[in-house]
C-alpha atoms as a PDB file:
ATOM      1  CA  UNK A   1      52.794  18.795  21.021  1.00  0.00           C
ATOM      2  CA  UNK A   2      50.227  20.687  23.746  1.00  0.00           C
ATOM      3  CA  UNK A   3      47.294  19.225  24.416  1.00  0.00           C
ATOM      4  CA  UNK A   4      44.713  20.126  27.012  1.00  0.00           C
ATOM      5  CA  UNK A   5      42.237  18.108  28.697  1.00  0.00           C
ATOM      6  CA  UNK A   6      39.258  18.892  30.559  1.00  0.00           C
ATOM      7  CA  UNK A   7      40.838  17.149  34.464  1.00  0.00           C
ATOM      8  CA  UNK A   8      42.667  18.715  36.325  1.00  0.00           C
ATOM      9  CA  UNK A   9      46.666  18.266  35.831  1.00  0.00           C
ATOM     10  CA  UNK A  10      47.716  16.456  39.037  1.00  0.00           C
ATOM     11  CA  UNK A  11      45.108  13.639  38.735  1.00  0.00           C
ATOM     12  CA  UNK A  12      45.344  10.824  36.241  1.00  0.00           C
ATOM     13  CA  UNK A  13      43.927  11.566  33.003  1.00  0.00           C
ATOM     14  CA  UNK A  14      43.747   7.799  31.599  1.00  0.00           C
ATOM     15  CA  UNK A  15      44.764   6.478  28.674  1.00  0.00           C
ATOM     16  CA  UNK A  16      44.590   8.341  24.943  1.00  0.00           C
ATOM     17  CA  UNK A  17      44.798   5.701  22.095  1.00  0.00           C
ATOM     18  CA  UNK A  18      44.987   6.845  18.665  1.00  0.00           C
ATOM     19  CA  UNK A  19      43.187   5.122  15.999  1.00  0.00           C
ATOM     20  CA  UNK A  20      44.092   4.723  13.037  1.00  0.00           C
ATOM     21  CA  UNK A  21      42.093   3.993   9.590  1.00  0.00           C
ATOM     22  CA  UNK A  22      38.729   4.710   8.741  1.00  0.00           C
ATOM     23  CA  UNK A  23      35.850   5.217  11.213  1.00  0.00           C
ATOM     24  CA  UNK A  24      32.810   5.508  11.133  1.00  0.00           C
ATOM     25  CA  UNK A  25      30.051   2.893   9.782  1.00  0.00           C
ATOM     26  CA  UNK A  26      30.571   1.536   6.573  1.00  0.00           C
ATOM     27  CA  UNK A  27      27.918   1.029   4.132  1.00  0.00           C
ATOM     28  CA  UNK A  28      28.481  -2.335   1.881  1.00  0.00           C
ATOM     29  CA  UNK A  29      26.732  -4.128  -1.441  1.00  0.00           C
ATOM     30  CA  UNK A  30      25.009  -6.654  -1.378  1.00  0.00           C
ATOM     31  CA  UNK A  31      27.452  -8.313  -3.649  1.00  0.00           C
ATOM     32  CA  UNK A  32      30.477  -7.502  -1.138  1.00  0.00           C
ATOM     33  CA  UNK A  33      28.707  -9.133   1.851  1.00  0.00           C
ATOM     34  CA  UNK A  34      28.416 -11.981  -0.601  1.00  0.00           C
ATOM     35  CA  UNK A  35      31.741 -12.181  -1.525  1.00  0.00           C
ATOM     36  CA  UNK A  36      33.303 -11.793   1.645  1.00  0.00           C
ATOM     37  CA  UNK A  37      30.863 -14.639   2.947  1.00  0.00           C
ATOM     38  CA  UNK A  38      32.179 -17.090   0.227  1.00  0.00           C
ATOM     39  CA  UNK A  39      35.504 -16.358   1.124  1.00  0.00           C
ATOM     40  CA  UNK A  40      35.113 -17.196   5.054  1.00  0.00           C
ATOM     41  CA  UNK A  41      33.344 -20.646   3.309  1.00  0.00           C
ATOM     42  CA  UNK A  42      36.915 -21.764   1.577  1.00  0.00           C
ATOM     43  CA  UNK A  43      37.960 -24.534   2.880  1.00  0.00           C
ATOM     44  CA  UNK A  44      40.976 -24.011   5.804  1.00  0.00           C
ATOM     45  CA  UNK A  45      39.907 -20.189   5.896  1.00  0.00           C
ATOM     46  CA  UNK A  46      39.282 -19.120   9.428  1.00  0.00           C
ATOM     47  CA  UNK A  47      36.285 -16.568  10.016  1.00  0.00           C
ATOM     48  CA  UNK A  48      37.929 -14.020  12.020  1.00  0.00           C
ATOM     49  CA  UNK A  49      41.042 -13.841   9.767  1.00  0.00           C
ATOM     50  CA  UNK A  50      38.631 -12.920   6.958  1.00  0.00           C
ATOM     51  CA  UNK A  51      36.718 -10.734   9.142  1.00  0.00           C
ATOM     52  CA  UNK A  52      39.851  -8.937  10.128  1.00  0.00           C
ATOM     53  CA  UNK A  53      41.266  -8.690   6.601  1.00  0.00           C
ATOM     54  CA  UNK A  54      38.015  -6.749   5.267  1.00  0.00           C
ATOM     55  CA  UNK A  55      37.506  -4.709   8.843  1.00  0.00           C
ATOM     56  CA  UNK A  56      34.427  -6.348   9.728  1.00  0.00           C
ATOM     57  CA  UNK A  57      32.912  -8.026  13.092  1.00  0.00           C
ATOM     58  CA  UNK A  58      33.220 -11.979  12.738  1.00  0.00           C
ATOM     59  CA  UNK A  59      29.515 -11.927  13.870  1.00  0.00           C
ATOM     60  CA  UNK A  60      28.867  -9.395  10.468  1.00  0.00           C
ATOM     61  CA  UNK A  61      30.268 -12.635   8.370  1.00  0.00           C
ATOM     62  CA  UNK A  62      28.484 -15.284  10.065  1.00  0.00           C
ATOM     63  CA  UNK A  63      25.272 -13.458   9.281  1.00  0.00           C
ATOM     64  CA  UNK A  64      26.141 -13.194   5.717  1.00  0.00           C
ATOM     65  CA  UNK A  65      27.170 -16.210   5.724  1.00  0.00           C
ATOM     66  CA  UNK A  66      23.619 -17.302   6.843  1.00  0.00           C
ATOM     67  CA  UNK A  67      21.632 -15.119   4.415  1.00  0.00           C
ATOM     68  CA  UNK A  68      23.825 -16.475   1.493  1.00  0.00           C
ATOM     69  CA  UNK A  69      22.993 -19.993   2.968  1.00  0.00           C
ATOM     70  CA  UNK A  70      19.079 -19.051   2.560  1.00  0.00           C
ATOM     71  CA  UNK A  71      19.242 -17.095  -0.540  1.00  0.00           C
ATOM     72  CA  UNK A  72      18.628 -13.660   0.601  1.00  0.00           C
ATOM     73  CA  UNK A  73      22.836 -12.890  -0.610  1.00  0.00           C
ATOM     74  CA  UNK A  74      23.215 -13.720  -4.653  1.00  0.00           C
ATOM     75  CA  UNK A  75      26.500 -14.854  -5.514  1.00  0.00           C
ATOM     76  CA  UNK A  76      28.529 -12.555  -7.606  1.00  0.00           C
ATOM     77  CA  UNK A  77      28.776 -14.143 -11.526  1.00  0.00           C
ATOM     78  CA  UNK A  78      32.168 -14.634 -10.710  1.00  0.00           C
ATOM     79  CA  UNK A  79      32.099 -16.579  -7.732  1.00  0.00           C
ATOM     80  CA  UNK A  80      28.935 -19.046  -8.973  1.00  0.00           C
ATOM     81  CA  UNK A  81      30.087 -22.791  -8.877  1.00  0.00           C
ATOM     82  CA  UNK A  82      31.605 -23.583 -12.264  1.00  0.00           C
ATOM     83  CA  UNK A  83      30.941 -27.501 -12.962  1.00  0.00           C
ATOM     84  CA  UNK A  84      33.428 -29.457 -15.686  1.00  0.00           C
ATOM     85  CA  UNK A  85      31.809 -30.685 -18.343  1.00  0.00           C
ATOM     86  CA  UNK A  86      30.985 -33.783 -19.259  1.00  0.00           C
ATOM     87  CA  UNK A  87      32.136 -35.848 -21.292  1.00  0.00           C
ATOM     88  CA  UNK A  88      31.512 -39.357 -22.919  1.00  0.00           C
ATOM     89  CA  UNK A  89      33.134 -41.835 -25.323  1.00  0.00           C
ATOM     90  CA  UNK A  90      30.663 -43.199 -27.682  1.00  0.00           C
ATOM     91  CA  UNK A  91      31.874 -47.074 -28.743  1.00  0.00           C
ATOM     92  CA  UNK A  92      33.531 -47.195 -32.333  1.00  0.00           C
ATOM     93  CA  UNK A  93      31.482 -50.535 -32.907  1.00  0.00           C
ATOM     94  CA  UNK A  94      27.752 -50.965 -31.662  1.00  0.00           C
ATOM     95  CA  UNK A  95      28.250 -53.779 -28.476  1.00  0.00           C
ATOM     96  CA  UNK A  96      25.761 -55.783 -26.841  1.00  0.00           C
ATOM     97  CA  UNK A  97      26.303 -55.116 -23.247  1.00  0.00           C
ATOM     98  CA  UNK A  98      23.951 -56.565 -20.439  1.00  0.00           C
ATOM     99  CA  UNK A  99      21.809 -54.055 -18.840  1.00  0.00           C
ATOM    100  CA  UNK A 100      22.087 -54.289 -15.069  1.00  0.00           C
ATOM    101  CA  UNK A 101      19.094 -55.428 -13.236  1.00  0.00           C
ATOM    102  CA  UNK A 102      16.856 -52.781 -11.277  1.00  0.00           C
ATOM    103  CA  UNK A 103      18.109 -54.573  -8.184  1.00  0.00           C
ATOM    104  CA  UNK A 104      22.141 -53.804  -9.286  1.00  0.00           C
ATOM    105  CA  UNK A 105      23.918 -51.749  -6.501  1.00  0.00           C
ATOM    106  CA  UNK A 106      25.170 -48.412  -8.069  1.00  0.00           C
ATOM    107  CA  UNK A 107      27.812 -46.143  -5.933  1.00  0.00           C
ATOM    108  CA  UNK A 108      26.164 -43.027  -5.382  1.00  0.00           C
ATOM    109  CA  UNK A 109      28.287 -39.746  -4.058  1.00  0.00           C
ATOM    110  CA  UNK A 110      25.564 -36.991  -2.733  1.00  0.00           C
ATOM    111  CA  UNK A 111      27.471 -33.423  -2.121  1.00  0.00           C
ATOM    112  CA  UNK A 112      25.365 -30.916  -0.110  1.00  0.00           C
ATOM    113  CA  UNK A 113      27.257 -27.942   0.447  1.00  0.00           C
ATOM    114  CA  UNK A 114      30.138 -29.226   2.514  1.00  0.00           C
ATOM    115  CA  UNK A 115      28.495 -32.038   3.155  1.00  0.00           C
ATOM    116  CA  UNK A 116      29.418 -35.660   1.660  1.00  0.00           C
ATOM    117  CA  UNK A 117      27.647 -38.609   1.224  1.00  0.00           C
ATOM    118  CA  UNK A 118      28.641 -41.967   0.055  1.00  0.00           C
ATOM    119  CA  UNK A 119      26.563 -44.864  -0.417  1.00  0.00           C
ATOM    120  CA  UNK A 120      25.288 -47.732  -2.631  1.00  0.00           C
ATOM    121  CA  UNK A 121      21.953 -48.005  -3.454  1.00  0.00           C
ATOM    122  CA  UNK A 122      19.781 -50.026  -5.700  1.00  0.00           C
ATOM    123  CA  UNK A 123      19.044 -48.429  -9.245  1.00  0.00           C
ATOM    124  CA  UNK A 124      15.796 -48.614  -8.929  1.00  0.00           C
ATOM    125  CA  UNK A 125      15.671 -46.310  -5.728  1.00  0.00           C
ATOM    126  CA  UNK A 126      17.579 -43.656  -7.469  1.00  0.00           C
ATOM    127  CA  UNK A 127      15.437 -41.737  -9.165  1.00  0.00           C
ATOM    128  CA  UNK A 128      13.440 -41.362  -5.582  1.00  0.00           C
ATOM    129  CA  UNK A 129      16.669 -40.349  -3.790  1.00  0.00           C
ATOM    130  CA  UNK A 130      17.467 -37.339  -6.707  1.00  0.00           C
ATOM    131  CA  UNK A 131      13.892 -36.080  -6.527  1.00  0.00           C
ATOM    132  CA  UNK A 132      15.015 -36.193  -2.334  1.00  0.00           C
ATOM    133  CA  UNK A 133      18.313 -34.489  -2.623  1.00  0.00           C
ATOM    134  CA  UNK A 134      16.394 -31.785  -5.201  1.00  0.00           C
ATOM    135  CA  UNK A 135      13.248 -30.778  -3.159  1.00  0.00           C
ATOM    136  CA  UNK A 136      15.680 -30.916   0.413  1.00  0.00           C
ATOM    137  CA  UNK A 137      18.042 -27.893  -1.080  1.00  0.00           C
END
């Protein structure tokens, strides 16, 4: 293969590295930011093993990982947090069972993003620390 370049022949021309791929900047939707972004947030998933998968900057996901965090990046339908449903036994028989006093202890589990709290407080509280948890998000 001949190939000419613009130095002289007996001086050192440097290094020629080929590059292979596409170039050139890419243009991505919305909804692909988004989903790479949820990816990078699985849980053992490192950022610039994602970032490297989908030929991005690790800086690229931490931003959309930010803007997804403040709601300027919308979820695809298909990653959206899927709850299970619930479900409850209704007793066979009607039973008297004591209500607990508004001073009874209940164990509360608070989940803010990846974020876990657990705690007991009293029942009467409650009600304060959901309207808390609601307004914070």
């Amino acid at each position: 293969m001949d190939v000419h370049l613009d130095v002289p022949t007996t001086g050192y021309a440097g290094r020629v590295e080929v590059l292979e791929g596409p170039t050139g900047r890419r243009v991505r939707s919305e909804a692909d930011k988004a989903r790479i972004a949820a990816e990078s947030l699985m849980p053992g998933v490192q950022v610039a093993a994602i970032a490297r998968k989908h030929g991005v900057t690790r800086w690229q996901v931490y931003d959309w990982r930010r803007r997804l965090r403040q709601g300027r990046l919308a979820l695809p339908e298909s990653m959206a947090p899927m709850f299970a449903p619930l479900m409850v036994d209704e007793p066979s028989a009607p039973q008297r069972t004591m209500r607990p006093s508004k001073s009874t202890p209940a164990k509360v589990e608070i989940v803010i993003d990846d974020i876990v709290i657990r705690t007991a407080i009293d029942l009467e509280y409650l009600p304060q620390v959901i309207r808390a948890v609601r307004t914070s998000r």
